[in-house]
Protein backbone atom coordinates (compact mmCIF):
# COMPACT_ATOMS: atom_id res chain seq x y z
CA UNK A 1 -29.35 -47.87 -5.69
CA UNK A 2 -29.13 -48.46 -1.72
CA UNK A 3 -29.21 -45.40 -0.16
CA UNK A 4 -26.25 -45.07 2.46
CA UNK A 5 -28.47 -45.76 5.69
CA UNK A 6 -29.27 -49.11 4.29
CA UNK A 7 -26.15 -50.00 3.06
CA UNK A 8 -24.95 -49.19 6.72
CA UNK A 9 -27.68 -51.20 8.66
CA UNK A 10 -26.97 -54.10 5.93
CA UNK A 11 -23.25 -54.18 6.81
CA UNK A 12 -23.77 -54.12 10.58
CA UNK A 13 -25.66 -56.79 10.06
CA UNK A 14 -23.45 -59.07 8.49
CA UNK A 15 -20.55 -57.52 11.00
CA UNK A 16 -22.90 -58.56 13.76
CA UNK A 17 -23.36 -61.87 12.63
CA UNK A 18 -19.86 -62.93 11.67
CA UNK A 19 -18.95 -61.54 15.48
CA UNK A 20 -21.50 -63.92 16.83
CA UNK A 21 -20.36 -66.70 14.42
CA UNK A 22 -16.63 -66.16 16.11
CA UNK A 23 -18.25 -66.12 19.70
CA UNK A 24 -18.94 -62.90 20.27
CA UNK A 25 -21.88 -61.32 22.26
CA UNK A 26 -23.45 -58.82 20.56
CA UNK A 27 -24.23 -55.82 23.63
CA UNK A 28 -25.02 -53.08 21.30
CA UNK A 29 -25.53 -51.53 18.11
CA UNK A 30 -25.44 -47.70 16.80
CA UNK A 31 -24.46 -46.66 20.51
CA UNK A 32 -24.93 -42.41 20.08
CA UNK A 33 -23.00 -40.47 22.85
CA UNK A 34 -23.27 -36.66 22.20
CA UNK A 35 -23.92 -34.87 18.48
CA UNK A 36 -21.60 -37.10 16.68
CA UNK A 37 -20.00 -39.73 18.75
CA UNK A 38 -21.15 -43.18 17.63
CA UNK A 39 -20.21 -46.91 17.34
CA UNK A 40 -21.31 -49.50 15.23
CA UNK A 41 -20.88 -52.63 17.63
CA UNK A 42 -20.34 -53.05 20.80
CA UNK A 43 -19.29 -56.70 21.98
CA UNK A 44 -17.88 -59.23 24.58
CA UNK A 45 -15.66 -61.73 24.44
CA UNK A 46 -13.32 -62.88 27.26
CA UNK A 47 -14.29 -60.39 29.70
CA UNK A 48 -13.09 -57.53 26.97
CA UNK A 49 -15.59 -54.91 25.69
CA UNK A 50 -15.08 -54.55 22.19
CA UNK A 51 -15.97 -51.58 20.16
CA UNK A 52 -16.16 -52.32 16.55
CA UNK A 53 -16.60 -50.02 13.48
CA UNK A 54 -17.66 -51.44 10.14
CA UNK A 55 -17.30 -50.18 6.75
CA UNK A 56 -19.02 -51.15 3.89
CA UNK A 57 -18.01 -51.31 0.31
CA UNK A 58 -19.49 -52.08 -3.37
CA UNK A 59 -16.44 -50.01 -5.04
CA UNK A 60 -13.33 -48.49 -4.03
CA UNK A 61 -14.92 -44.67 -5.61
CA UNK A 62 -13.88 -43.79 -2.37
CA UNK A 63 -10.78 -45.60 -1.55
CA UNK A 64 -9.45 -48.27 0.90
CA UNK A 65 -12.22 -47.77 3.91
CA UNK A 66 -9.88 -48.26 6.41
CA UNK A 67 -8.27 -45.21 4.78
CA UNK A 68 -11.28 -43.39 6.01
CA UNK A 69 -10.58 -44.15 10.06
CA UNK A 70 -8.84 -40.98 10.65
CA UNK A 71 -7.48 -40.09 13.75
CA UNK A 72 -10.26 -37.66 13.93
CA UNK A 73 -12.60 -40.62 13.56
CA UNK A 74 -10.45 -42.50 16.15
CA UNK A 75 -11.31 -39.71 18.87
CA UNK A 76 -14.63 -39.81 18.36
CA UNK A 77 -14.80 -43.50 18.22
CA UNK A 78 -12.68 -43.44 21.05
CA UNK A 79 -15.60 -40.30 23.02
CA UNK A 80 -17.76 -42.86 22.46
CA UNK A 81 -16.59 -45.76 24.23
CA UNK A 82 -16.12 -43.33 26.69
CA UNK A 83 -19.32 -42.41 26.79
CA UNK A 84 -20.79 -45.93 26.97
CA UNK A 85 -18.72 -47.06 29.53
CA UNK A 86 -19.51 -43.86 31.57
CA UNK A 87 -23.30 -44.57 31.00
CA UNK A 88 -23.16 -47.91 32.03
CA UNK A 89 -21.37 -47.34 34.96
CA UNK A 90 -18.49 -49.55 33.74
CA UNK A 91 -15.28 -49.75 35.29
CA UNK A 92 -12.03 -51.58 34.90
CA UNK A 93 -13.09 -53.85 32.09
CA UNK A 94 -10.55 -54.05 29.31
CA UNK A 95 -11.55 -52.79 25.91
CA UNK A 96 -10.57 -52.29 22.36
CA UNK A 97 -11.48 -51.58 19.04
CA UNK A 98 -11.75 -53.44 16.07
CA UNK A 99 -12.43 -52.28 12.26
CA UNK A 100 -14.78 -54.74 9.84
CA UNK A 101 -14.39 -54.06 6.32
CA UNK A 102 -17.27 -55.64 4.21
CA UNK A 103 -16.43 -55.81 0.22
CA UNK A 104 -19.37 -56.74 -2.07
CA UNK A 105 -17.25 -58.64 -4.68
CA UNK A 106 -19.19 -60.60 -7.46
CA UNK A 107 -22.27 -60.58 -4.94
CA UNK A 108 -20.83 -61.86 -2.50
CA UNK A 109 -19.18 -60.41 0.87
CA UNK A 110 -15.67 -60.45 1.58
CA UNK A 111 -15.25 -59.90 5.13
CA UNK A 112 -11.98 -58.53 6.77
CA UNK A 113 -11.67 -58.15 10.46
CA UNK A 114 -8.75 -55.85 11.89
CA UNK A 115 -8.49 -56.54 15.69
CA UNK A 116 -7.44 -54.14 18.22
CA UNK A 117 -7.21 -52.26 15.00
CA UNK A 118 -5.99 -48.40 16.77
């Protein structure tokens, strides 16, 4: 059994790679800002900052995992972004988030990419 840090890096992984596959430039992974403000991805494309969360799923035990972006998830997705922007001293760069959703189906990965998802 892969424990759930694995499974995570694994997934971010393959999100990261199907990003760069569709031109995207990979600026960041597992950006922290604050006790529990994170994001999974952070990208460019077209002058647009992207912030990307990825789920990653072997079953549905715990239902559809876009089910599980809340909107308390949103505002701390949305802290984060914040955050990075504020650290990096970005301004007036267009942004938005996107939502991966990796399905391990008869080994293999079904990926599903939600743009400006929220």
């Amino acid at each position: 059994m892969i424990d759930t840090k694995s499974k995570g890096r694994e997934g971010e992984e393959i999100a990261s790679n199907f990003l760069e596959a569709k031109g995207y430039a990979i600026r960041k992974r597992n950006f922290h800002f604050g006790r529990q403000a994170e994001i999974d991805i952070i990208a460019m494309k077209n002058d647009l900052f992207i912030f990307v969360e990825v789920k990653m799923r072997t079953n549905e035990k715990y239902g559809n995992p876009l089910e599980s972006i809340t909107p308390a998830k949103q505002k701390k997705l949305k802290r984060a972004a914040e955050g990075f922007l504020y650290v990096n001293k970005i301004k007036d760069i267009p942004c938005r988030f996107d939502v991966i959703i990796i399905n391990l189906i008869e080994g293999q990965h079904e990926i599903t990419h939600y743009e400006n998802a929220f």
